[in-house]
C-alpha atoms as a PDB file:
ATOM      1  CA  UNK A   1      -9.359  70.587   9.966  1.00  0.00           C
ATOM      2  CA  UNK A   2     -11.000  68.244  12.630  1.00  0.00           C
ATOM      3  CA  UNK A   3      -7.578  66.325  13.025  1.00  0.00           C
ATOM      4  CA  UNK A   4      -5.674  69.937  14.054  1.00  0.00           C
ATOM      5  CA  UNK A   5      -8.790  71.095  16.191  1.00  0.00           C
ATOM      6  CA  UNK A   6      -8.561  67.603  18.005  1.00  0.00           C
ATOM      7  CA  UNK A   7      -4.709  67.962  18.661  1.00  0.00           C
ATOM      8  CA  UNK A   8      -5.549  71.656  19.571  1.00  0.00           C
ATOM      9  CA  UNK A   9      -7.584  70.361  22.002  1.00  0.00           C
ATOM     10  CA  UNK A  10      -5.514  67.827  23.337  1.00  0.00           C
ATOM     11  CA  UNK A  11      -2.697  70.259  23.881  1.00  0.00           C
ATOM     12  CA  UNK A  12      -5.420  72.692  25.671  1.00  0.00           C
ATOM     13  CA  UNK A  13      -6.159  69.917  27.766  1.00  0.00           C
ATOM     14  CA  UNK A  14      -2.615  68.977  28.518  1.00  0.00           C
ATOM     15  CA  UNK A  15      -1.444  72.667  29.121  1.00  0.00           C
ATOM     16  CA  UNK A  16      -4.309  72.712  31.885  1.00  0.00           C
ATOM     17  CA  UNK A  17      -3.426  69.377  33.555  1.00  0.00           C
ATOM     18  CA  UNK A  18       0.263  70.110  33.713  1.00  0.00           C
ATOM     19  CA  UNK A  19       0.768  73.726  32.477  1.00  0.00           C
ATOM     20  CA  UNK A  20       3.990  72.525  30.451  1.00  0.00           C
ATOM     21  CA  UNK A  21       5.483  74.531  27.684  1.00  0.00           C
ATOM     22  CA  UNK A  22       5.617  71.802  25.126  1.00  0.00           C
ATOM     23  CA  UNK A  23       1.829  71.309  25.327  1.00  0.00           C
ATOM     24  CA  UNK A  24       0.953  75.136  25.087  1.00  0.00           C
ATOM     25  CA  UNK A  25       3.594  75.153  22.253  1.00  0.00           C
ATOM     26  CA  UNK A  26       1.758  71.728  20.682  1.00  0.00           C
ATOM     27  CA  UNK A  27      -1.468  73.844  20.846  1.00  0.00           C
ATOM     28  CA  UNK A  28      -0.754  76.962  19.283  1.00  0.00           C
ATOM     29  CA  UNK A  29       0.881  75.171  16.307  1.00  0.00           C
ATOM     30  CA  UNK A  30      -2.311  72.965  15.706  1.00  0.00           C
ATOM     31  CA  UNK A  31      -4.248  76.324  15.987  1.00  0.00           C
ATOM     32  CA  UNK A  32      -1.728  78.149  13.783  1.00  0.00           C
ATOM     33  CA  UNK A  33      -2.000  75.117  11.084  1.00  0.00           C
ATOM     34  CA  UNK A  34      -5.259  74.909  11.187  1.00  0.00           C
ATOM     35  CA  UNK A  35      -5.975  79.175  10.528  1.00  0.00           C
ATOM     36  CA  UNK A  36      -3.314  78.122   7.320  1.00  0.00           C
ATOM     37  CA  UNK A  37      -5.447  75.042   6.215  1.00  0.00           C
ATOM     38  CA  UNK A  38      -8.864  77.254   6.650  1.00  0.00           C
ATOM     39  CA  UNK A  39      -7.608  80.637   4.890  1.00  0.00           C
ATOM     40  CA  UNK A  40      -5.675  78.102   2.217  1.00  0.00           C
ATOM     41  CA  UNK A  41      -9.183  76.212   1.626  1.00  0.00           C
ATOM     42  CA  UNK A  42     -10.541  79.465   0.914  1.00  0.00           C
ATOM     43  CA  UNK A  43      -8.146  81.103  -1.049  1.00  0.00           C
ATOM     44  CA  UNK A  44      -8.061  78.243  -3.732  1.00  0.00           C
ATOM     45  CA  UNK A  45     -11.989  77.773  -3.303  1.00  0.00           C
ATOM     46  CA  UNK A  46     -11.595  81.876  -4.349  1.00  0.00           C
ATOM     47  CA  UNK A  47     -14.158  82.728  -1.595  1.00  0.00           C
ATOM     48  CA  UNK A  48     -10.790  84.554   0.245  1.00  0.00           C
ATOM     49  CA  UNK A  49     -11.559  88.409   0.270  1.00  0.00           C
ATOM     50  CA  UNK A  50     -12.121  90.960   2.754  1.00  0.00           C
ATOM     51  CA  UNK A  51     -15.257  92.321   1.607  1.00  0.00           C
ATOM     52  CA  UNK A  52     -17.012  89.633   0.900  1.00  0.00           C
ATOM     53  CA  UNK A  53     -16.111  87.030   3.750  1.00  0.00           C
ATOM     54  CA  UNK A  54     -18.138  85.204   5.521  1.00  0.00           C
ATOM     55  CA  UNK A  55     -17.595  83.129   8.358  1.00  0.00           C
ATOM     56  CA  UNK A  56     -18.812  79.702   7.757  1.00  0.00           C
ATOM     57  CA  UNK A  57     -19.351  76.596  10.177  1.00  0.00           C
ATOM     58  CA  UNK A  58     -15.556  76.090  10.023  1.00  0.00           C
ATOM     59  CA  UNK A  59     -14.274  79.643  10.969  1.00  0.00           C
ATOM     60  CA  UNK A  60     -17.122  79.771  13.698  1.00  0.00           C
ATOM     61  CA  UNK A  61     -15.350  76.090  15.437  1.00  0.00           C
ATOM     62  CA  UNK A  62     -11.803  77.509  14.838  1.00  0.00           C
ATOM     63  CA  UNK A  63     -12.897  80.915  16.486  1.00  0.00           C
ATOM     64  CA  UNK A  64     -14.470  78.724  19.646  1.00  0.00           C
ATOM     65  CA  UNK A  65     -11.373  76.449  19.575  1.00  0.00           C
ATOM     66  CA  UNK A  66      -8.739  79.355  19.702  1.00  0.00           C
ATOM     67  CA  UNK A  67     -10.306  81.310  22.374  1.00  0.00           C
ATOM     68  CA  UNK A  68     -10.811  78.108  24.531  1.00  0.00           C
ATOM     69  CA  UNK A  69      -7.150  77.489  24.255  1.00  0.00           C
ATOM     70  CA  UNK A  70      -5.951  80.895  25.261  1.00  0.00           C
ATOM     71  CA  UNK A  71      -8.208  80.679  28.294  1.00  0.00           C
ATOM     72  CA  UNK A  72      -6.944  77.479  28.677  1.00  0.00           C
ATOM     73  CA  UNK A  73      -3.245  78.867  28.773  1.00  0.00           C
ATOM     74  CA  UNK A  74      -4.281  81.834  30.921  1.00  0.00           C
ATOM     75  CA  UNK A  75      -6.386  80.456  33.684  1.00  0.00           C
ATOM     76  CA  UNK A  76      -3.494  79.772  36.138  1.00  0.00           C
ATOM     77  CA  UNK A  77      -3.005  83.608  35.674  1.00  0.00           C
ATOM     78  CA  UNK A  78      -6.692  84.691  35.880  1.00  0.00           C
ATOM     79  CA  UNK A  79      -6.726  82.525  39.192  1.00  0.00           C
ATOM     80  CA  UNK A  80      -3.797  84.206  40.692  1.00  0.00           C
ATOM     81  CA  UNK A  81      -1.552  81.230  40.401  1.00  0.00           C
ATOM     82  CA  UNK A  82       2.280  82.720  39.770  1.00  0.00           C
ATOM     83  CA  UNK A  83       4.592  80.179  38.245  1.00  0.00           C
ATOM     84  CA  UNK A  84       7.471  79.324  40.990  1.00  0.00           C
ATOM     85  CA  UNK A  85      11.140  80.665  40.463  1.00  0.00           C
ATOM     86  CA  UNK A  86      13.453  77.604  39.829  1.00  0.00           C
ATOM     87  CA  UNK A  87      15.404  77.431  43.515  1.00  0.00           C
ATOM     88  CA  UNK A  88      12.539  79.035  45.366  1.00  0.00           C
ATOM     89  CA  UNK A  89      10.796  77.567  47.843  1.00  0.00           C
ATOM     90  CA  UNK A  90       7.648  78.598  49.294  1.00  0.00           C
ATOM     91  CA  UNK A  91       6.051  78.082  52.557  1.00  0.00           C
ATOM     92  CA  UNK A  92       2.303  77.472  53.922  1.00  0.00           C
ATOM     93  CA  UNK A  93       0.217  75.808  56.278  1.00  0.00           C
ATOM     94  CA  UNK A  94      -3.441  74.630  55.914  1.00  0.00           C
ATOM     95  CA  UNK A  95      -4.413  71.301  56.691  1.00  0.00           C
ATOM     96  CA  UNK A  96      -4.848  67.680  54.536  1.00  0.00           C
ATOM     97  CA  UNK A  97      -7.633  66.652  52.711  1.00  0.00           C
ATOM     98  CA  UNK A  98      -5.882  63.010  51.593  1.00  0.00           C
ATOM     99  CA  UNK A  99      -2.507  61.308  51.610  1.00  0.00           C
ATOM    100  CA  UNK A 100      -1.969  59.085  48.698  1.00  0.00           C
ATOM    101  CA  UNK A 101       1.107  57.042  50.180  1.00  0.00           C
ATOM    102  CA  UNK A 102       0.941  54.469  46.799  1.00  0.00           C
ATOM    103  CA  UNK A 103       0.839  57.546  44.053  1.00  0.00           C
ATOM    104  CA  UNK A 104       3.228  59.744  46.583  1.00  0.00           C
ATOM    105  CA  UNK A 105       0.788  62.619  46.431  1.00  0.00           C
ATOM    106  CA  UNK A 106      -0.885  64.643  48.963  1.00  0.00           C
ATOM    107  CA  UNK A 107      -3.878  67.266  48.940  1.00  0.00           C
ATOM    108  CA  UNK A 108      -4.117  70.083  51.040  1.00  0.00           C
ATOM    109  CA  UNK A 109      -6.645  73.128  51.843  1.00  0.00           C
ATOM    110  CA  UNK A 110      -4.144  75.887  52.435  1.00  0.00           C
ATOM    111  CA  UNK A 111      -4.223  79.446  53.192  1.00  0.00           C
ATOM    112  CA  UNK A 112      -2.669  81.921  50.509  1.00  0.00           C
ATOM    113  CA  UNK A 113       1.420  81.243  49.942  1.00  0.00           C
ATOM    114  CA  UNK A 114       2.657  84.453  49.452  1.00  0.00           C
ATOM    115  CA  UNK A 115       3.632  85.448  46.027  1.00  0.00           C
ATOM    116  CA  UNK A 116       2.721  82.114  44.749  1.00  0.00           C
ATOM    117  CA  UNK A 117      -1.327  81.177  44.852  1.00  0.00           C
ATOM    118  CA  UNK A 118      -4.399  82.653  46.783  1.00  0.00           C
ATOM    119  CA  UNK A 119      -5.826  80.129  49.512  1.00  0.00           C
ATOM    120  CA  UNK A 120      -7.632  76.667  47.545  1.00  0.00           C
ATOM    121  CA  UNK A 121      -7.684  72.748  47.749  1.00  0.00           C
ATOM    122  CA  UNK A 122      -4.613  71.479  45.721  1.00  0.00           C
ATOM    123  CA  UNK A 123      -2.899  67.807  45.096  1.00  0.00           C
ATOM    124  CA  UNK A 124       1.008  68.061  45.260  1.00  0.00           C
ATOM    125  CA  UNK A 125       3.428  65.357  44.707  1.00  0.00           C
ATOM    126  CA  UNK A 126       5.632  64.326  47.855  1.00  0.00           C
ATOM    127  CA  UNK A 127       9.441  64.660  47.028  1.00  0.00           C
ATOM    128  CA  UNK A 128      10.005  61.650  48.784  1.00  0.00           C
ATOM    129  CA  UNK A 129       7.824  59.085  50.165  1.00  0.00           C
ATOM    130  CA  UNK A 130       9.009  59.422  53.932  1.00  0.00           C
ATOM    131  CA  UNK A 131       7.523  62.927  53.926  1.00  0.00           C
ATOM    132  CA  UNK A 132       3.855  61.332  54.202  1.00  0.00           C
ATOM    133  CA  UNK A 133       4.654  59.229  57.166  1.00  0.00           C
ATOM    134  CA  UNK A 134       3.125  60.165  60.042  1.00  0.00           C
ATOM    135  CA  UNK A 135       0.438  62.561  58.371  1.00  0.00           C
ATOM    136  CA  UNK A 136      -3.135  61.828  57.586  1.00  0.00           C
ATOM    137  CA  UNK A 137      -6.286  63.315  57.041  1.00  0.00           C
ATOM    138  CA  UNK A 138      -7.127  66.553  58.971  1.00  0.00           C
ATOM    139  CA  UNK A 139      -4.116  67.019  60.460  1.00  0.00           C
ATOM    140  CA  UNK A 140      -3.163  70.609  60.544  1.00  0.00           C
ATOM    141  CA  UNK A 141       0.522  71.385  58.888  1.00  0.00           C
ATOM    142  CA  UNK A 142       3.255  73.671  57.917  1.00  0.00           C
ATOM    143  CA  UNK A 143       4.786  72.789  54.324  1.00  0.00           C
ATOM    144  CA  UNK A 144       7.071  74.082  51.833  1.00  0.00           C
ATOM    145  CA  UNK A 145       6.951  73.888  48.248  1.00  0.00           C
ATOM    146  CA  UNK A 146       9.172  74.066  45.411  1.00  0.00           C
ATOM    147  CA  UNK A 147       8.806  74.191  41.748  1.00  0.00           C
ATOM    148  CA  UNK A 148       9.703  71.497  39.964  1.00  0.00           C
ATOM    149  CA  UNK A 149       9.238  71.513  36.139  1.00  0.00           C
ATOM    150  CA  UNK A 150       5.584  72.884  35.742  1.00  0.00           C
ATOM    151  CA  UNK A 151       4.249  71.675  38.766  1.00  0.00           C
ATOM    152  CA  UNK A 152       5.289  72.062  42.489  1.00  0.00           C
ATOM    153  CA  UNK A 153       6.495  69.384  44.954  1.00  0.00           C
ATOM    154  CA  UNK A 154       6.257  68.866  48.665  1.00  0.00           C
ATOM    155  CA  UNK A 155       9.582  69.729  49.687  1.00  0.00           C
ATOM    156  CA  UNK A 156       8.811  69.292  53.473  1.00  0.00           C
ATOM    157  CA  UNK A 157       5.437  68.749  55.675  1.00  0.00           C
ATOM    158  CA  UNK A 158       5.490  69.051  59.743  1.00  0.00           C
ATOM    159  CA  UNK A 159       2.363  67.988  61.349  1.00  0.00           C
ATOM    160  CA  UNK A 160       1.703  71.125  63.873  1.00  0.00           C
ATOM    161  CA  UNK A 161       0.830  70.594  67.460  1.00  0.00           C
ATOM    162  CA  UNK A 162      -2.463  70.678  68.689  1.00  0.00           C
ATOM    163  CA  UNK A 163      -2.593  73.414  71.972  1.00  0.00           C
END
């Protein structure tokens, strides 16, 4: 049981780092094996019956373990986040908190992009490393964004002018 609720965790972990489907998919089967092993356990123990069951230290961890995963899986949703349309692109502006020229990553504090995300401080991944050129910390831009796999990618940056 603590081998399933580890890789449970893991894939909770994963899903929130990445949101990919394999993960998510990695987690509910740990979860769904370890309900199996638990209910199994206490079916051949005999203990299994619905007016006598009580939870015990196990059920109480698998309970906690489940409902941390399927917040887990739903917090990109309960923060507003919409998952990107493949060939979409989406635009925004706000303004850059670091440029990561080694890693090819960038993190901007932008406004709300419209029918993607509300308005937060976010690290994206540069499509190419020529986009970061000539950008660096608190420069005000304009960017667009695309999805790409479960995450989404600087498709373009412009630095805006300063009046």
């Amino acid at each position: 049981m603590a081998a399933s609720l580890g890789i449970a965790g893991i894939g909770a972990l994963a899903s929130l780092a990445v949101y990919r489907s394999y993960f998510i998919a990695l987690a509910v089967l740990a979860l769904g094996y370890s309900f199996f092993a638990t209910f199994k356990k206490k079916y051949r123990a005999g203990t299994l019956s619905l007016r006598s069951y009580r939870f015990g230290r196990d059920d109480i961890i698998l309970l906690s373990t489940t409902l941390l995963v399927v917040f887990v899986i739903l917090f990109p949703h309960l923060r507003g986040v919409t998952f990107g349309q493949a060939g979409a692109s989406y635009d925004g502006q706000g303004f850059i908190v670091k440029v990561d020229l080694r890693e090819r990553k960038v993190t901007l504090k932008h406004e709300e992009i419209k029918g993607l995300m509300p308005a937060m401080t976010m690290e994206f991944s540069a499509k190419s490393p020529e986009l970061l050129d000539g950008v660096r910390q608190g420069d005000k831009v304009r960017f667009t964004l695309s999805p790409q796999g479960g995450d989404f990618v600087v498709e373009k940056i412009e630095k805006e002018e300063k009046p």
